[in-house]
C-alpha atoms as a PDB file:
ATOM      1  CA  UNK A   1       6.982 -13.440  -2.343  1.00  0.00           C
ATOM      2  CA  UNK A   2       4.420 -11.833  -0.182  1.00  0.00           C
ATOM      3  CA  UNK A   3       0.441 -13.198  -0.060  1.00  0.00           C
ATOM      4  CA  UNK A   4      -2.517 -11.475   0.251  1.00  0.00           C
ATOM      5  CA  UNK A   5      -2.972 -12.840   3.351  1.00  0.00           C
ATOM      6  CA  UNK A   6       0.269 -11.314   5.259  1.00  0.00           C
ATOM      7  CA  UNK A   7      -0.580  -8.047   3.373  1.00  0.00           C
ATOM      8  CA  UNK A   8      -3.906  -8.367   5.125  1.00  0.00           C
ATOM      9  CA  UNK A   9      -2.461  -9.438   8.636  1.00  0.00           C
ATOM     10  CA  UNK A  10      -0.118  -6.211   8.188  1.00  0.00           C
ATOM     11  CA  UNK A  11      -2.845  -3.728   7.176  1.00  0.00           C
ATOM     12  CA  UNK A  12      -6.043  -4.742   9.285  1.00  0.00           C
ATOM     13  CA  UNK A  13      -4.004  -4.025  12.334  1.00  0.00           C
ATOM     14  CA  UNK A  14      -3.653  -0.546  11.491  1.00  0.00           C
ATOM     15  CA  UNK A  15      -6.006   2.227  12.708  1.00  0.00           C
ATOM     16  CA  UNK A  16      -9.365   3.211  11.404  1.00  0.00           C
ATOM     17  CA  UNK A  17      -8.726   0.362   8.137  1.00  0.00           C
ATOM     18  CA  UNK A  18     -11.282  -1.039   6.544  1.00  0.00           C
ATOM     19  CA  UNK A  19     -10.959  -3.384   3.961  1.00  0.00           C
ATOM     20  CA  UNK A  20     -13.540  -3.721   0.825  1.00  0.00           C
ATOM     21  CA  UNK A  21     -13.834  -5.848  -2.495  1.00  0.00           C
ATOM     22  CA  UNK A  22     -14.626  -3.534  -5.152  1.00  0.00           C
ATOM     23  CA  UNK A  23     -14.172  -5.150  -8.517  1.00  0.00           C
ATOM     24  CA  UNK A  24     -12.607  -8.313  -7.465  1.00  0.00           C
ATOM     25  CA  UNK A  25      -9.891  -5.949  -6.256  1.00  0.00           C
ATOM     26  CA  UNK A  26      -8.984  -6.122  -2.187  1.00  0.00           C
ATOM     27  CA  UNK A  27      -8.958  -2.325  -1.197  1.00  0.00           C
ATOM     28  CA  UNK A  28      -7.561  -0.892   2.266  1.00  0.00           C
ATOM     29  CA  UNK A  29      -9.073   2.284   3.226  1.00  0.00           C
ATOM     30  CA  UNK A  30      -9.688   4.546   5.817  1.00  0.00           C
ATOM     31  CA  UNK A  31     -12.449   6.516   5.182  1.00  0.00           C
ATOM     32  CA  UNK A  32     -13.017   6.670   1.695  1.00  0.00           C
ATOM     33  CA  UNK A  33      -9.163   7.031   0.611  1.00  0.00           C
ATOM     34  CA  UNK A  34      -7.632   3.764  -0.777  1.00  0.00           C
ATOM     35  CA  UNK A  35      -4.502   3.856   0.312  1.00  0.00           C
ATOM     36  CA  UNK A  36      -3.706  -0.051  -0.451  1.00  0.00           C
ATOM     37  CA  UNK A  37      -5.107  -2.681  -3.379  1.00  0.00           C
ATOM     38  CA  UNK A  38      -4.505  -5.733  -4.450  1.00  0.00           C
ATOM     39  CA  UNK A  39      -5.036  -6.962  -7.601  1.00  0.00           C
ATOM     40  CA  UNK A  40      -7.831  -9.997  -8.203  1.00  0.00           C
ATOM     41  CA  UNK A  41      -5.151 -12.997  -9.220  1.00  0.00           C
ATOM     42  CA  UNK A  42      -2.985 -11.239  -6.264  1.00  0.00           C
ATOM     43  CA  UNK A  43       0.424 -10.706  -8.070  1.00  0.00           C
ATOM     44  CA  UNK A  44      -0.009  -6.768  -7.874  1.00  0.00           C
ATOM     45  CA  UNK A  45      -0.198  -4.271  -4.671  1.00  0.00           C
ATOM     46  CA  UNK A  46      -0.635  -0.900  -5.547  1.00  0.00           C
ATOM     47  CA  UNK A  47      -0.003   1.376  -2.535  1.00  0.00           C
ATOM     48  CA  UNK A  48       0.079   5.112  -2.132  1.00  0.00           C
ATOM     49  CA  UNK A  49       3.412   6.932  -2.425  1.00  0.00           C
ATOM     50  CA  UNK A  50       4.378  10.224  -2.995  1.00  0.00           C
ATOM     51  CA  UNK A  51       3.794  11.218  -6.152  1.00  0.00           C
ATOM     52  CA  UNK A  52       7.156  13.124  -6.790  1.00  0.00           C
ATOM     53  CA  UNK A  53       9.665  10.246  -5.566  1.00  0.00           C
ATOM     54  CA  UNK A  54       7.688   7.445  -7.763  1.00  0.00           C
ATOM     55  CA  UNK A  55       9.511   8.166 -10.884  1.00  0.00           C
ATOM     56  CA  UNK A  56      12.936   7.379  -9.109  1.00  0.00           C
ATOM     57  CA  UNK A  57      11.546   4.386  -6.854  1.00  0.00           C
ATOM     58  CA  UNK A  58      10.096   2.833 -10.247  1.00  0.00           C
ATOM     59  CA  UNK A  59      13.571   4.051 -12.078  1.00  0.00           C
ATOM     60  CA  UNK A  60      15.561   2.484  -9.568  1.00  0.00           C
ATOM     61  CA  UNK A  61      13.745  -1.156  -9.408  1.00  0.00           C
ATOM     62  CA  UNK A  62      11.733  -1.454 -12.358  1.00  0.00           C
ATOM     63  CA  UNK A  63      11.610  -5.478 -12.027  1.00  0.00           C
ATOM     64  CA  UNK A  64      10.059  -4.726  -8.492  1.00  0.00           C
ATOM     65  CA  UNK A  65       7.780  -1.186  -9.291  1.00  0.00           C
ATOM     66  CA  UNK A  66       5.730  -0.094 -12.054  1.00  0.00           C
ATOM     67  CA  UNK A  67       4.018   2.962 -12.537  1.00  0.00           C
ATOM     68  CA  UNK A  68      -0.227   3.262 -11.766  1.00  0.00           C
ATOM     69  CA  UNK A  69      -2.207   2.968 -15.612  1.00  0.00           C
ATOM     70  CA  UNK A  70      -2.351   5.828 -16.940  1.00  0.00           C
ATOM     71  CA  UNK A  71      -6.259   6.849 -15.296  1.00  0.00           C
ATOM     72  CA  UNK A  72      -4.444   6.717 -11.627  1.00  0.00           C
ATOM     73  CA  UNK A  73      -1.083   8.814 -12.701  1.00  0.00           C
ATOM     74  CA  UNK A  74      -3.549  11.537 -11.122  1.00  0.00           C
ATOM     75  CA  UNK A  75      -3.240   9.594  -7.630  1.00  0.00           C
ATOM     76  CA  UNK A  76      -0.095   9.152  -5.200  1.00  0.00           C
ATOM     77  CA  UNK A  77       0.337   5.960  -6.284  1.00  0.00           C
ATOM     78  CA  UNK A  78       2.849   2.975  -7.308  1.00  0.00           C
ATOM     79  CA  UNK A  79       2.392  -0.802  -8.016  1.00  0.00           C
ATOM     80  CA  UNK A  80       4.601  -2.959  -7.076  1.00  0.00           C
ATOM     81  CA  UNK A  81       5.002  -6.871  -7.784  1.00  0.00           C
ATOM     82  CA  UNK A  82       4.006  -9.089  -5.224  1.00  0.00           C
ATOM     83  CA  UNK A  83       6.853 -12.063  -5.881  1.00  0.00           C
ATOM     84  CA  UNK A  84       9.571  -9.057  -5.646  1.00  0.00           C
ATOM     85  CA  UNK A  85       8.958  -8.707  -2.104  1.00  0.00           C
ATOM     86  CA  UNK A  86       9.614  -9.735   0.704  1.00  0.00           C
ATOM     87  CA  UNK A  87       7.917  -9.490   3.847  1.00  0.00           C
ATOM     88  CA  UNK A  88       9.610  -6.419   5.678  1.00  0.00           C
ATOM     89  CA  UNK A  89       9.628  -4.622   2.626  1.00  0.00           C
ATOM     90  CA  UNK A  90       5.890  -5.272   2.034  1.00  0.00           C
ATOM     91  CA  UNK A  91       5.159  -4.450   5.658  1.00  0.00           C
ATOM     92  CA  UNK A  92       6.954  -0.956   5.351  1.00  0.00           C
ATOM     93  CA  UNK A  93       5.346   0.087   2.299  1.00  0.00           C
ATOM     94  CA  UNK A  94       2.083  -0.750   4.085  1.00  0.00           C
ATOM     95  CA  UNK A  95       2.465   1.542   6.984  1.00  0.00           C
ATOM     96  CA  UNK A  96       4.115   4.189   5.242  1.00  0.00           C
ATOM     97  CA  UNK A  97       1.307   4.414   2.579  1.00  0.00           C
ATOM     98  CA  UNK A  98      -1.351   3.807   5.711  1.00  0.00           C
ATOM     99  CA  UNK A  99       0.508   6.931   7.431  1.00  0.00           C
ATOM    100  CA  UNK A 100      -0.376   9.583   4.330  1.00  0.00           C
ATOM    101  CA  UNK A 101      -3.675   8.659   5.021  1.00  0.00           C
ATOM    102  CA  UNK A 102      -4.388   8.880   8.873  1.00  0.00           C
ATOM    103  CA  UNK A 103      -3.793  12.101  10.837  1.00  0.00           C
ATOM    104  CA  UNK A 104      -0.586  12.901  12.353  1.00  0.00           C
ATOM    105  CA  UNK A 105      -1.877  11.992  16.056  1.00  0.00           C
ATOM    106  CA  UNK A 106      -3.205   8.490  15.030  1.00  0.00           C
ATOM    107  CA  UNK A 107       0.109   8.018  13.726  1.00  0.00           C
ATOM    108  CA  UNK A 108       1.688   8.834  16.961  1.00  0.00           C
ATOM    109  CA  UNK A 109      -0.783   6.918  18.654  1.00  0.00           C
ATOM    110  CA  UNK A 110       0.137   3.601  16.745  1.00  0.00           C
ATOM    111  CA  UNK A 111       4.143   3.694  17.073  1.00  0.00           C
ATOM    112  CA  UNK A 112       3.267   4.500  20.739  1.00  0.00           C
ATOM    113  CA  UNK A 113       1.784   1.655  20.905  1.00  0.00           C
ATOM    114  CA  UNK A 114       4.287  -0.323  19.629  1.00  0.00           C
ATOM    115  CA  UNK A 115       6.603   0.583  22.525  1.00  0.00           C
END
């Protein structure tokens, strides 16, 4: 099971994040696109995803992903359960849902620096 707290190690070392309470809900954002939440009694992290491959991540793992409620279908996004994760897993959907959000040279910029 992942914590909020290694979800925020992962994320507040990535470029240009910021992180916010809004609603008792931890957002991730650069700018003013979410691209990561978690939920208030931290068993949910709702990350952005491509919104044509959710169907089949969510069809493929249901115990792990859930589709958004039904007001964020409109979004790229996908929830997944925090105590289905582990920690690589959590870290990757981090960065990829961090990398929709930046532009393509921050990106490079990042795994760059990573070596």
């Amino acid at each position: 099971m992942v914590t909020l707290a290694q979800i925020r190690a992962v994320a507040s070392a990535l470029p240009r994040t910021s992180e916010h309470l809004i609603r008792d809900y931890v957002k991730f954002r650069i700018g003013s696109i979410v691209y990561l939440s978690v939920s208030p009694d931290e068993t949910l992290m709702g990350f952005g995803f491509p919104r044509e491959e959710r169907a089949s991540l969510v069809e493929s793992r249901p115990d792990t992903f859930q589709l958004p409620r039904p007001s964020d279908m409109r979004y790229q996004w996908v929830v997944a359960r925090m105590a289905a994760l582990d920690e690589d897993e959590m870290h990757e959907l981090v960065v990829d849902a961090w990398r929709m959000c930046v532009p393509k040279k921050v990106v490079a910029a990042y795994l760059a620096s990573l070596g």
